[in-house]
PDB file of N, CA and C in Angstrom:
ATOM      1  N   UNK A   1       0.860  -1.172   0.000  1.00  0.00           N
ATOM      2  CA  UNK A   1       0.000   0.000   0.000  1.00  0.00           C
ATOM      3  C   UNK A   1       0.902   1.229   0.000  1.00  0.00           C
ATOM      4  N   UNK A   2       0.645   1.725  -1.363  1.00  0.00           N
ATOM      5  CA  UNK A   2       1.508   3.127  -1.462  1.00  0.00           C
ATOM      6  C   UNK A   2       1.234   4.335  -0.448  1.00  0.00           C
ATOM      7  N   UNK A   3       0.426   4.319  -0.105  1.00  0.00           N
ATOM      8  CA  UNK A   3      -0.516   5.213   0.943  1.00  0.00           C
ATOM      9  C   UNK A   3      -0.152   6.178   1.801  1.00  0.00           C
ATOM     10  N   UNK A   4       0.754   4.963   2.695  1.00  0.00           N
ATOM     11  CA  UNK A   4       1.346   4.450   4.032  1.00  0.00           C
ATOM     12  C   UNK A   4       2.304   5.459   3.430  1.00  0.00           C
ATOM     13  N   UNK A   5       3.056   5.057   2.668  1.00  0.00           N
ATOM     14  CA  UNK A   5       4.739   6.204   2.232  1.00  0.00           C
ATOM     15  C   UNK A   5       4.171   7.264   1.503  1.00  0.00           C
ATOM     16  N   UNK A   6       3.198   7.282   0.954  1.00  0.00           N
ATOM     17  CA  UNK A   6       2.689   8.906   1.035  1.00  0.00           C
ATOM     18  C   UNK A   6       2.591   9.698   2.180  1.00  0.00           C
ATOM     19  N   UNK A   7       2.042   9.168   3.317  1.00  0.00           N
ATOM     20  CA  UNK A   7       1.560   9.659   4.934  1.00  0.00           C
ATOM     21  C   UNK A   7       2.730   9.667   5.336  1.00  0.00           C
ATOM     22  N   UNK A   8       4.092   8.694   5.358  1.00  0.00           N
ATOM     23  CA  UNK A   8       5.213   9.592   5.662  1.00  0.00           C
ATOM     24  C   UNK A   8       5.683  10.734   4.949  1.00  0.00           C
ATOM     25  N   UNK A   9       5.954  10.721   3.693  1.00  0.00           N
ATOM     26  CA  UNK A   9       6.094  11.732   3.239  1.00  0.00           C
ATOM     27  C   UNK A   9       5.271  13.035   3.810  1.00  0.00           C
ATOM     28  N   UNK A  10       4.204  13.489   3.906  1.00  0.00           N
ATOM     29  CA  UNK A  10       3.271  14.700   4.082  1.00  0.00           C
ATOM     30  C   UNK A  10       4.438  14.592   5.330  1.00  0.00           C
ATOM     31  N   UNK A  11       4.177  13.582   6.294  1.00  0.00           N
ATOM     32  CA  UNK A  11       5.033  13.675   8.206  1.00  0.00           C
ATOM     33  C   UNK A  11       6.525  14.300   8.032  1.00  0.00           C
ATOM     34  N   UNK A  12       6.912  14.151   6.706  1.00  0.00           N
ATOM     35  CA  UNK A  12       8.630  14.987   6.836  1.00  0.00           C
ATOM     36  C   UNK A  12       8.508  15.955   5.814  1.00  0.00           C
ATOM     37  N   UNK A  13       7.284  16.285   5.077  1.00  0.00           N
ATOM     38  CA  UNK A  13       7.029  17.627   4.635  1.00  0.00           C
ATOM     39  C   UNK A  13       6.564  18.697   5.906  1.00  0.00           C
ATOM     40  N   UNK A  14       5.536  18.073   6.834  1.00  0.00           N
ATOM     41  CA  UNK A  14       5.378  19.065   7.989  1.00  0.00           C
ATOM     42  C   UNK A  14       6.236  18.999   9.214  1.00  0.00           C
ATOM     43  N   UNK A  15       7.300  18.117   9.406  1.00  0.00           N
ATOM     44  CA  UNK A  15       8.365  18.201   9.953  1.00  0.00           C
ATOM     45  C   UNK A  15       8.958  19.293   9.474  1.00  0.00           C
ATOM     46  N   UNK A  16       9.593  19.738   8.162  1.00  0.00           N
ATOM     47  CA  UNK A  16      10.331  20.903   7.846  1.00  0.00           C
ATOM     48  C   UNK A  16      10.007  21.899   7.782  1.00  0.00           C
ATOM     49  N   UNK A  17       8.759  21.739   7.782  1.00  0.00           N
ATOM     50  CA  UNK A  17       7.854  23.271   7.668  1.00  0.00           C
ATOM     51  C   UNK A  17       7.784  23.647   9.015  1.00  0.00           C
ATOM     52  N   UNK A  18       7.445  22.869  10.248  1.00  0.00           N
ATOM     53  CA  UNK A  18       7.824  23.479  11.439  1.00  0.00           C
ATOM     54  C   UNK A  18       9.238  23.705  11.868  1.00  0.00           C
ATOM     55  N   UNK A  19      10.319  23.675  11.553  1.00  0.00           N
ATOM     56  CA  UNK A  19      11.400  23.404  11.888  1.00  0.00           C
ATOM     57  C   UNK A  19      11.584  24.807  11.193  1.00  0.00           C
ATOM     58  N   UNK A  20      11.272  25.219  10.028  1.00  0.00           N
ATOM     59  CA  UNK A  20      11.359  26.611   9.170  1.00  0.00           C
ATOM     60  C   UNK A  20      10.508  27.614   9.513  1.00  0.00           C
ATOM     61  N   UNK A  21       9.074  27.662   9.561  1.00  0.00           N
ATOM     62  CA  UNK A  21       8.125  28.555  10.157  1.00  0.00           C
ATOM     63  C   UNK A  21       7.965  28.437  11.667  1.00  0.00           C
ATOM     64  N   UNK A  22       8.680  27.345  12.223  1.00  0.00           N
ATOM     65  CA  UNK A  22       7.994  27.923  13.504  1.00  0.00           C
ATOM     66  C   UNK A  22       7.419  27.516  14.480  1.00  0.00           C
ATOM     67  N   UNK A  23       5.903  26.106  14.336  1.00  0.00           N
ATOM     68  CA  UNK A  23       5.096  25.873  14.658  1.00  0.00           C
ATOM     69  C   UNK A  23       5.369  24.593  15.156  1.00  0.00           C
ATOM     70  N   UNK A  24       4.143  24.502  16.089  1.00  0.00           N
ATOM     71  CA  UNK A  24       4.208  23.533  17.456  1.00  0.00           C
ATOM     72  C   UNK A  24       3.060  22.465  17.051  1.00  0.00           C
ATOM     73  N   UNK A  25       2.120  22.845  16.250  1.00  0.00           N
ATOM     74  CA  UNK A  25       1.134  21.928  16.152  1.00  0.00           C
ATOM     75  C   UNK A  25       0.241  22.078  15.253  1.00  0.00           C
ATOM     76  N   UNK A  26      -0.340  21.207  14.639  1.00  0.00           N
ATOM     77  CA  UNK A  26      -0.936  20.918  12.780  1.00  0.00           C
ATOM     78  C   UNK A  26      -2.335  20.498  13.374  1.00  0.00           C
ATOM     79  N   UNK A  27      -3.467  21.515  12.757  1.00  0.00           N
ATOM     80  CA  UNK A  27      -4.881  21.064  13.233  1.00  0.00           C
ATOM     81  C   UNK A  27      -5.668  20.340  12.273  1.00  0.00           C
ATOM     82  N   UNK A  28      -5.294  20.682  10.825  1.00  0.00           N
ATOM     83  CA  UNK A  28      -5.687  20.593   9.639  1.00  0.00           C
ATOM     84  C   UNK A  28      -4.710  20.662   8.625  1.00  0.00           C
ATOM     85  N   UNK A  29      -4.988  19.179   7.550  1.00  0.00           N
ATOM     86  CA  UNK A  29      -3.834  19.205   6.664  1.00  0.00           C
ATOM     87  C   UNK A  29      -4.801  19.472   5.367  1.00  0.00           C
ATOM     88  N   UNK A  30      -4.736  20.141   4.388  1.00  0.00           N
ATOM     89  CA  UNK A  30      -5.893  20.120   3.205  1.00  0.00           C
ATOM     90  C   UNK A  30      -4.889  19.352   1.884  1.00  0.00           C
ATOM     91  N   UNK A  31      -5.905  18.199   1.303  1.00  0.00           N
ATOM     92  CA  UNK A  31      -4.301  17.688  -0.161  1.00  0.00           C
ATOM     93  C   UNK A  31      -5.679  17.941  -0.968  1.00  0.00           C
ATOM     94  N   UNK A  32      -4.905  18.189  -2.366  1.00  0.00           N
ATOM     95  CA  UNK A  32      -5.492  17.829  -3.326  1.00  0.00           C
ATOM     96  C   UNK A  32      -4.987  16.564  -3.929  1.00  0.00           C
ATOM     97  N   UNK A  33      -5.807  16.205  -4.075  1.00  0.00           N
ATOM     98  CA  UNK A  33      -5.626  14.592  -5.257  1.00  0.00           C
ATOM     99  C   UNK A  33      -6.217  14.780  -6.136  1.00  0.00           C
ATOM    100  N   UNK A  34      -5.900  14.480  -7.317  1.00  0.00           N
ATOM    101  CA  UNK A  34      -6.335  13.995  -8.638  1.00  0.00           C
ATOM    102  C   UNK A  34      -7.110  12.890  -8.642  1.00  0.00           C
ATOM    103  N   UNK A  35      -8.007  12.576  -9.382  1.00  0.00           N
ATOM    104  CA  UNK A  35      -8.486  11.308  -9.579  1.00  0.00           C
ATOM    105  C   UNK A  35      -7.563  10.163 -10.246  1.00  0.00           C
ATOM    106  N   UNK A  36      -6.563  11.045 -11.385  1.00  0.00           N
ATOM    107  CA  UNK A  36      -5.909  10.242 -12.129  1.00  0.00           C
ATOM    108  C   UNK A  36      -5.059   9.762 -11.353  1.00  0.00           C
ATOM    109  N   UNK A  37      -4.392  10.460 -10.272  1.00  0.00           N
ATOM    110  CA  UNK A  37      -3.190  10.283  -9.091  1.00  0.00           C
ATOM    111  C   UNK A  37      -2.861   8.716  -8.648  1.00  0.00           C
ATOM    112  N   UNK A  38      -3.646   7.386  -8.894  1.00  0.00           N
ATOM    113  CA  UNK A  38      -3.481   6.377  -8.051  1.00  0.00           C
ATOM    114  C   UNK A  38      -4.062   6.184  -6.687  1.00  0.00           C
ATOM    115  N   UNK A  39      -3.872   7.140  -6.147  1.00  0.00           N
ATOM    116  CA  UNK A  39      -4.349   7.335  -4.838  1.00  0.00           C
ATOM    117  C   UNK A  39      -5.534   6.509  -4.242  1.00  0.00           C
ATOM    118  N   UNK A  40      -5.639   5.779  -3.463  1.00  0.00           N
ATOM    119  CA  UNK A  40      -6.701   5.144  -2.714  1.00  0.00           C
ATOM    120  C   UNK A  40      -6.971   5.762  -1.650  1.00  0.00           C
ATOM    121  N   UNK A  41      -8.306   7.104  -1.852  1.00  0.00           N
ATOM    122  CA  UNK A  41      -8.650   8.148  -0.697  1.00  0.00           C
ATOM    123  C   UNK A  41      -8.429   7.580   0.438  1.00  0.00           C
ATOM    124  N   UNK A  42      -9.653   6.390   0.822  1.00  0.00           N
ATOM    125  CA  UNK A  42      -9.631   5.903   2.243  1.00  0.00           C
ATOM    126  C   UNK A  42      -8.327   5.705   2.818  1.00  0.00           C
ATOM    127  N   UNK A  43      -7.623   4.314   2.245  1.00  0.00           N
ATOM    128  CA  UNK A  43      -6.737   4.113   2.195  1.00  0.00           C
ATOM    129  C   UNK A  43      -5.705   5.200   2.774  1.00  0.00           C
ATOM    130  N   UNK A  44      -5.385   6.450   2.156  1.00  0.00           N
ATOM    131  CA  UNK A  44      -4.745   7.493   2.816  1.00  0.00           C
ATOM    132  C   UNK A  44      -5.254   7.982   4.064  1.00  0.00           C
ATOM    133  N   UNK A  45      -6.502   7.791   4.393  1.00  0.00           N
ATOM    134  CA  UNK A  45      -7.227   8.426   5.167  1.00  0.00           C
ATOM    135  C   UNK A  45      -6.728   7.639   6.437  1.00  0.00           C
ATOM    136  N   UNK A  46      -6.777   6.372   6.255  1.00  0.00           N
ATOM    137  CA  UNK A  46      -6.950   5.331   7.113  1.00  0.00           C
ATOM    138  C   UNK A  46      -4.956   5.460   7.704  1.00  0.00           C
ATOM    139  N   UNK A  47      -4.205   5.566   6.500  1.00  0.00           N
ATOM    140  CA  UNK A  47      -2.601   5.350   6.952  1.00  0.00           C
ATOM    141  C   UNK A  47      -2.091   6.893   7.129  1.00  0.00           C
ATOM    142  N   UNK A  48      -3.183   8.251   7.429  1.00  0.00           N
ATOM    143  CA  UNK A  48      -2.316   9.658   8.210  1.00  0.00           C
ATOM    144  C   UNK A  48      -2.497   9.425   9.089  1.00  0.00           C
ATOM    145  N   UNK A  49      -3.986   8.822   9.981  1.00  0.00           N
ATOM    146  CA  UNK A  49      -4.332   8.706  11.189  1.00  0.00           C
ATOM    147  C   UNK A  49      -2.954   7.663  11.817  1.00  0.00           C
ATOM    148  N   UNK A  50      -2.507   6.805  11.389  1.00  0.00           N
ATOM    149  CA  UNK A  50      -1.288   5.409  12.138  1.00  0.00           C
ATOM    150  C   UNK A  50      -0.386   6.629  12.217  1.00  0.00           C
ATOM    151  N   UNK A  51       0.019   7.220  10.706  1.00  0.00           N
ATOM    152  CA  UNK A  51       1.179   7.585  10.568  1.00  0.00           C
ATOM    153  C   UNK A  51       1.843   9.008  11.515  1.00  0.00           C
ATOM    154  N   UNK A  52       0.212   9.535  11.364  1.00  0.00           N
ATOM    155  CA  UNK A  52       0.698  11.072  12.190  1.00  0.00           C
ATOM    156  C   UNK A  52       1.096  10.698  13.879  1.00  0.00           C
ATOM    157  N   UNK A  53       0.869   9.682  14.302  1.00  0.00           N
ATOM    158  CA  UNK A  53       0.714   9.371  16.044  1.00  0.00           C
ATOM    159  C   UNK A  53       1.956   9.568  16.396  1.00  0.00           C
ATOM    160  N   UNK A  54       1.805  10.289  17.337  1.00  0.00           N
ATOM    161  CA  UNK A  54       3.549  11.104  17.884  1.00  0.00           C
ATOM    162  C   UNK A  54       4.062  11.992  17.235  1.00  0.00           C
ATOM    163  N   UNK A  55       3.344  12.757  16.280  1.00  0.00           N
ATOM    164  CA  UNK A  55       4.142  14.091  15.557  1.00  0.00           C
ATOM    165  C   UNK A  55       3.068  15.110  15.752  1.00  0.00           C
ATOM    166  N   UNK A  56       3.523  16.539  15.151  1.00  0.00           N
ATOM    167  CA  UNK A  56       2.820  17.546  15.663  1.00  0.00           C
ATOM    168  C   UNK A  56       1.567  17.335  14.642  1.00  0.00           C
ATOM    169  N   UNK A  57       1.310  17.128  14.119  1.00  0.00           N
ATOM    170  CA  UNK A  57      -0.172  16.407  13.605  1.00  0.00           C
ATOM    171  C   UNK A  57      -0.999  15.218  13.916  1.00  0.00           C
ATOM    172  N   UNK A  58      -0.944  14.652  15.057  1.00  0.00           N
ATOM    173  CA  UNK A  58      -1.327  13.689  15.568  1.00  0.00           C
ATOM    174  C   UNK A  58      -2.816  13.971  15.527  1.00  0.00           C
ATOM    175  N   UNK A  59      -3.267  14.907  16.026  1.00  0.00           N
ATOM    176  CA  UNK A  59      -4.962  14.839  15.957  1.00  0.00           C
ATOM    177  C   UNK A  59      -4.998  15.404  15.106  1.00  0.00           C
ATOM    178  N   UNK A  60      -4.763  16.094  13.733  1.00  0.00           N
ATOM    179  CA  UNK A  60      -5.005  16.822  12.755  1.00  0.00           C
ATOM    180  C   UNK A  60      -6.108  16.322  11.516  1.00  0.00           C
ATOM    181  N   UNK A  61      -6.741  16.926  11.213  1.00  0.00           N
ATOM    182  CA  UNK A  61      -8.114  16.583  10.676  1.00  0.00           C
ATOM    183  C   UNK A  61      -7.487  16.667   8.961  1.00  0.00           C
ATOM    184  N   UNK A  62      -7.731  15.364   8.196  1.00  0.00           N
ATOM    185  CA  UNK A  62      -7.234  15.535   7.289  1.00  0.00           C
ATOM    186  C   UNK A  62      -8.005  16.150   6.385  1.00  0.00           C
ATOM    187  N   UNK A  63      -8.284  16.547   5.342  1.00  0.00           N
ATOM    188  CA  UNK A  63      -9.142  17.122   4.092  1.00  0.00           C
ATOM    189  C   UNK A  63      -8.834  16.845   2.917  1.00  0.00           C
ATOM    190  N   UNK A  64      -9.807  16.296   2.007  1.00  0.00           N
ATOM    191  CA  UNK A  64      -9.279  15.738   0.515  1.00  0.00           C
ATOM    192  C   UNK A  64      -9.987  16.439   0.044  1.00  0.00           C
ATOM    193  N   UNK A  65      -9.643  17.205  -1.131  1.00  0.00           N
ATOM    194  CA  UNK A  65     -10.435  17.970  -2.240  1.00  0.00           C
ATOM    195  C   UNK A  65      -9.704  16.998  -3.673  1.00  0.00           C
ATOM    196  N   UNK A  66     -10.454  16.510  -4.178  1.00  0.00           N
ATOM    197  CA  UNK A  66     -10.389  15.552  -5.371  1.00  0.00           C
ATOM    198  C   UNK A  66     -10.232  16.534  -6.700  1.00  0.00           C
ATOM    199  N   UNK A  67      -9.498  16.289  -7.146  1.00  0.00           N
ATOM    200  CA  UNK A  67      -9.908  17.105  -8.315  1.00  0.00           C
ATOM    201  C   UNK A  67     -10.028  16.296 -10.028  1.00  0.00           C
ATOM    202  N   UNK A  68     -11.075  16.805 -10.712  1.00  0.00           N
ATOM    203  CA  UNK A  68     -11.157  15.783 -12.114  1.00  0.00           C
ATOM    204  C   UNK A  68     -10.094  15.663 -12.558  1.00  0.00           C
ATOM    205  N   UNK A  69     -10.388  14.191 -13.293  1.00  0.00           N
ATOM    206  CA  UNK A  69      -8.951  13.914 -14.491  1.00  0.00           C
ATOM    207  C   UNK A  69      -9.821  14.944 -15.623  1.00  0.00           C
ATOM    208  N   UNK A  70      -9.030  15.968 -16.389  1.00  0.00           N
ATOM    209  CA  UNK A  70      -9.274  16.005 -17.582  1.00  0.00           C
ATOM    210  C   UNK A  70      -7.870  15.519 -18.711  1.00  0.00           C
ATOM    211  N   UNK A  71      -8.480  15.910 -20.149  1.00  0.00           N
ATOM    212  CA  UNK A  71      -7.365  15.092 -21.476  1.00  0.00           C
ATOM    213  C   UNK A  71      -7.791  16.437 -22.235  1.00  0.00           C
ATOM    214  N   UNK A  72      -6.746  16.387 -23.069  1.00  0.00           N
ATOM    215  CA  UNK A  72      -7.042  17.173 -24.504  1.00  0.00           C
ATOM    216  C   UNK A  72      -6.732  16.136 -25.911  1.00  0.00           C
ATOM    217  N   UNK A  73      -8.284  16.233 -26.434  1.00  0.00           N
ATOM    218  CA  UNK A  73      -8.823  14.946 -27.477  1.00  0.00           C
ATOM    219  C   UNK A  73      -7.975  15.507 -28.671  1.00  0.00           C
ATOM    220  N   UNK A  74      -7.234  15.228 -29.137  1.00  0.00           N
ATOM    221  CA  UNK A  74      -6.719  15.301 -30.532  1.00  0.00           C
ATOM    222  C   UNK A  74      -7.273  15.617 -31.316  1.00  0.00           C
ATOM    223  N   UNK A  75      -8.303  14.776 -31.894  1.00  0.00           N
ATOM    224  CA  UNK A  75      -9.098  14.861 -32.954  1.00  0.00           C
ATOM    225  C   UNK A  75      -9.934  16.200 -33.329  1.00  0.00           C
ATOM    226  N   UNK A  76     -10.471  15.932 -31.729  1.00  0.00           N
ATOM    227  CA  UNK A  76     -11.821  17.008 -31.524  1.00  0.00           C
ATOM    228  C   UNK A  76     -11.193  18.533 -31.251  1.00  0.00           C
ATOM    229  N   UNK A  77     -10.016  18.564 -30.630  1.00  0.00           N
ATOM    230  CA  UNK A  77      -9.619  19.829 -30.171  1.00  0.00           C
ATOM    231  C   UNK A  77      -9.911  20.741 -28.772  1.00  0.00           C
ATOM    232  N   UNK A  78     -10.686  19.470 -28.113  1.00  0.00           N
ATOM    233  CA  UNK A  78     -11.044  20.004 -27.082  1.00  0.00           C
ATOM    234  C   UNK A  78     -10.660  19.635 -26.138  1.00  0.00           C
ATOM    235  N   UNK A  79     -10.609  19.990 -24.751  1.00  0.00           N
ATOM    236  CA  UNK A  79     -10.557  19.771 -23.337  1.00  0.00           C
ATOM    237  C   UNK A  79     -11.010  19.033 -22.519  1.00  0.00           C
ATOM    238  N   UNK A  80     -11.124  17.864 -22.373  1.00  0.00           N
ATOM    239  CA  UNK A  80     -12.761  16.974 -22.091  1.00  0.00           C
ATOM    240  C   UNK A  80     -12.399  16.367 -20.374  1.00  0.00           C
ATOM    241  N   UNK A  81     -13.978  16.345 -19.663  1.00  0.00           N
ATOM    242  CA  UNK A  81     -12.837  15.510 -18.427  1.00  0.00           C
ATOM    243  C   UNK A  81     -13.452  14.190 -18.638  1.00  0.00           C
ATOM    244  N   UNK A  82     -12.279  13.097 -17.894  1.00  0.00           N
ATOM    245  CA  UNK A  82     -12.379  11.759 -18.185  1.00  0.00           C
ATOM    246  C   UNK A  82     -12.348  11.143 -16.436  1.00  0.00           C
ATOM    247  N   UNK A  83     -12.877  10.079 -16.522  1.00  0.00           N
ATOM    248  CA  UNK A  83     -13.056   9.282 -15.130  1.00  0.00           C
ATOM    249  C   UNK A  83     -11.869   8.707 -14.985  1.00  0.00           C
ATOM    250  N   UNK A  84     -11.454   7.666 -15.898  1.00  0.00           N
ATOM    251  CA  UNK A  84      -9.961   7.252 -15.386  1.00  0.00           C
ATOM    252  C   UNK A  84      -9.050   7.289 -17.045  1.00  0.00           C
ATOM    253  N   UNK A  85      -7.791   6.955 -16.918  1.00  0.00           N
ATOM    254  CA  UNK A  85      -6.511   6.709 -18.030  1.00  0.00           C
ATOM    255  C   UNK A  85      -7.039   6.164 -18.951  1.00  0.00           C
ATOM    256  N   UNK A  86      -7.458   6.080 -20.262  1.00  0.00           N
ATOM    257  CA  UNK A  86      -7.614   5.028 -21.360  1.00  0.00           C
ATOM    258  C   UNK A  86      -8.930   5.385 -21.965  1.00  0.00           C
ATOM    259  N   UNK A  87      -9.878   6.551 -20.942  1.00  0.00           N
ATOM    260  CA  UNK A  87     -11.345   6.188 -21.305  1.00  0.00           C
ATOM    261  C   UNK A  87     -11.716   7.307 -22.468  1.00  0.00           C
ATOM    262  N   UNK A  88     -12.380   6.958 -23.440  1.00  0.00           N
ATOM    263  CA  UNK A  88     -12.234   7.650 -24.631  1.00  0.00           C
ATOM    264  C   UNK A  88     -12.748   8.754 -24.610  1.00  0.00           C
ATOM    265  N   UNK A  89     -12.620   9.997 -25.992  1.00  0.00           N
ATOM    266  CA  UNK A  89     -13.517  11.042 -25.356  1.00  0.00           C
ATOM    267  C   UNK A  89     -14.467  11.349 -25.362  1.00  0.00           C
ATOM    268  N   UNK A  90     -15.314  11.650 -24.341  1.00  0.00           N
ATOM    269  CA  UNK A  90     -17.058  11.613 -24.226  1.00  0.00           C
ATOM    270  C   UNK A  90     -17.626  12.608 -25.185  1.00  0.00           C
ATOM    271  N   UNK A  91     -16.734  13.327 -26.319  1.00  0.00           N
ATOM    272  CA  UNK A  91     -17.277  14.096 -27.519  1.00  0.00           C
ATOM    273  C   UNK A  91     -17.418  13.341 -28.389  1.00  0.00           C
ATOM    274  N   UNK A  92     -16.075  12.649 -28.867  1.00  0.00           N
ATOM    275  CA  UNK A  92     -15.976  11.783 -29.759  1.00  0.00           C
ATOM    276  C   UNK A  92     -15.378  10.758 -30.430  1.00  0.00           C
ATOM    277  N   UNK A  93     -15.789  10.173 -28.870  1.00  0.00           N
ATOM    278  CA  UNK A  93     -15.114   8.659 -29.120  1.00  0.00           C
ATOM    279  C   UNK A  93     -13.588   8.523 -28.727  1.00  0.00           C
ATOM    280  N   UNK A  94     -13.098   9.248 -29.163  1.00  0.00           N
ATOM    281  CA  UNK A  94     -10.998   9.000 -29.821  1.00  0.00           C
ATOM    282  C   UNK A  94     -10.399   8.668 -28.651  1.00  0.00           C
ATOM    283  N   UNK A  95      -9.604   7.826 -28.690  1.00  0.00           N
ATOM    284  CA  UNK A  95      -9.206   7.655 -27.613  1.00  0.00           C
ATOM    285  C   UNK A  95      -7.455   8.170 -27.858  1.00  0.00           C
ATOM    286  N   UNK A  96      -7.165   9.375 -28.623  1.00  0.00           N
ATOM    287  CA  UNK A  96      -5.806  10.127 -28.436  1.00  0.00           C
ATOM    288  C   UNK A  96      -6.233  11.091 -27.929  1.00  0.00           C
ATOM    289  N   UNK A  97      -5.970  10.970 -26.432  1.00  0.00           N
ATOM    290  CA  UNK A  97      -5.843  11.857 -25.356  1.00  0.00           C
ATOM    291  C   UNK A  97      -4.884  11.951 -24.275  1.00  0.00           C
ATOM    292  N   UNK A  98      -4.837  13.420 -24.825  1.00  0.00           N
ATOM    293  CA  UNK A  98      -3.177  13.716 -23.285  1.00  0.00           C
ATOM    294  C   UNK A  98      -3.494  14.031 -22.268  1.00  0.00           C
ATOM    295  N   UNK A  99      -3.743  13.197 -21.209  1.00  0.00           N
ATOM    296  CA  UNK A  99      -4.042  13.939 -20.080  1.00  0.00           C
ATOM    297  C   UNK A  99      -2.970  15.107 -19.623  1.00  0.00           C
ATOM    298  N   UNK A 100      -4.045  16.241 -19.037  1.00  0.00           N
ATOM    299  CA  UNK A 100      -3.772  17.416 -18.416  1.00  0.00           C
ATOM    300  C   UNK A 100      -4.221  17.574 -17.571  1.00  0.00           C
ATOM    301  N   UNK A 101      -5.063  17.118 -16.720  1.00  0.00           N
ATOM    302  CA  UNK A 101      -5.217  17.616 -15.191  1.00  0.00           C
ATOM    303  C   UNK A 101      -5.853  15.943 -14.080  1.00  0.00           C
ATOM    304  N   UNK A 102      -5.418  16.047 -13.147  1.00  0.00           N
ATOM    305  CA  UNK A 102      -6.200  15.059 -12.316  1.00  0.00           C
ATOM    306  C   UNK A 102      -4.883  14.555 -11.761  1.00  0.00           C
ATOM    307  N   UNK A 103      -3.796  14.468 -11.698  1.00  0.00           N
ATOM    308  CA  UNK A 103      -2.858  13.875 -11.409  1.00  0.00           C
ATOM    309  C   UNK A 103      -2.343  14.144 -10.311  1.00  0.00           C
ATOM    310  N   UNK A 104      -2.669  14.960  -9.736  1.00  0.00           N
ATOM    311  CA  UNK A 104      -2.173  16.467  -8.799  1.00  0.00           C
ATOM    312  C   UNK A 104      -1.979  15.694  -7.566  1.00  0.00           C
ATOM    313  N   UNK A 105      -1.258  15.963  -6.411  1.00  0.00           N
ATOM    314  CA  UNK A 105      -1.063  15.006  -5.177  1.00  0.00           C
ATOM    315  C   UNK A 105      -0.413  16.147  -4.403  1.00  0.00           C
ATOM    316  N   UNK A 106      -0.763  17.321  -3.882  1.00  0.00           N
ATOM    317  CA  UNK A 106       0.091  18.045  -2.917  1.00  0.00           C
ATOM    318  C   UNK A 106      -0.972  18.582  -1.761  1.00  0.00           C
ATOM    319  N   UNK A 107       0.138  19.159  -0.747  1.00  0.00           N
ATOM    320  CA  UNK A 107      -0.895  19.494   0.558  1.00  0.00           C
ATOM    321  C   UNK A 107      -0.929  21.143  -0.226  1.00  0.00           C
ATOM    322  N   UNK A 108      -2.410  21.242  -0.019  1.00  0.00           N
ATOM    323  CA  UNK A 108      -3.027  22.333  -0.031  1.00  0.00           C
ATOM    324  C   UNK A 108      -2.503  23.769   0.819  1.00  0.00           C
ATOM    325  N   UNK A 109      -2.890  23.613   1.603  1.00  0.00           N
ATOM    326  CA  UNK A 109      -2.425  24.364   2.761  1.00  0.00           C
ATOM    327  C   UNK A 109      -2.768  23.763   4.464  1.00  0.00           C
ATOM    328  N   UNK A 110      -1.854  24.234   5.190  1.00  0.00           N
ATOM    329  CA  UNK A 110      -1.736  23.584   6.699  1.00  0.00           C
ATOM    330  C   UNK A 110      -2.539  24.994   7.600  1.00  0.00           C
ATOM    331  N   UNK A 111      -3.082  24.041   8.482  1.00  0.00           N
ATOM    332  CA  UNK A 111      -3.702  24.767   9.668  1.00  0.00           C
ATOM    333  C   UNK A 111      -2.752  24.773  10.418  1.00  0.00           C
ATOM    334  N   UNK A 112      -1.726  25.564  11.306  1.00  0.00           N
ATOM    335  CA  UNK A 112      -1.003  25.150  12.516  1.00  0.00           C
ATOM    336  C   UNK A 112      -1.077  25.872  13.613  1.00  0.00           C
ATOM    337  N   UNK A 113      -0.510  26.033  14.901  1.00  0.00           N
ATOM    338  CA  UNK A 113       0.028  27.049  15.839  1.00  0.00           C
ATOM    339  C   UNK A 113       1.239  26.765  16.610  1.00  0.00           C
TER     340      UNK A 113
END
């Protein structure tokens, strides 16, 4: 479960950020995820709560804001959003599409004091 080493990661991203700004304690972490990202929401949800225990985010309320996969359809010329990798475009059909958005995986912004 990739999850788990995502939730460390965020734990030594807000390790340095207190160590640089300042702060004693994380109330709220906000991420955006992509849909396209891999990411298994719960899953993350389930491995900040293990992972944060004993750091200054230990009770910190996590927040997911999801954001769509979109592609740009070749054919059609347009912008289209798609549910997952491969799925054709809901204008017209084609399935040559570059995804451009949904991939996204960073913390939003931190609550701290």
């Amino acid at each position: 479960m990739h999850e788990m080493a995502i939730c460390e990661s965020i734990r030594g991203i807000i390790e340095e950020e207190a160590a640089r700004q300042d702060f004693r304690k994380v109330g709220r972490v906000c991420m955006e995820i992509g849909r396209l990202s891999a990411v298994e929401v719960e899953a993350l949800k389930f491995g900040f709560d293990v992972v944060m225990r004993g750091s200054l985010a230990q009770d910190a309320r996590l927040e997911i804001v999801e954001t769509e996969g979109r592609a740009w359809c070749m054919p059609c010329g347009q912008s289209v959003p798609i549910a997952a990798r491969f799925d054709p475009c809901p204008d017209c059909g084609s399935h040559q599409l570059q995804v451009t958005g949904g991939q996204e995986m960073k913390i939003r912004e931190l609550e701290v004091s």
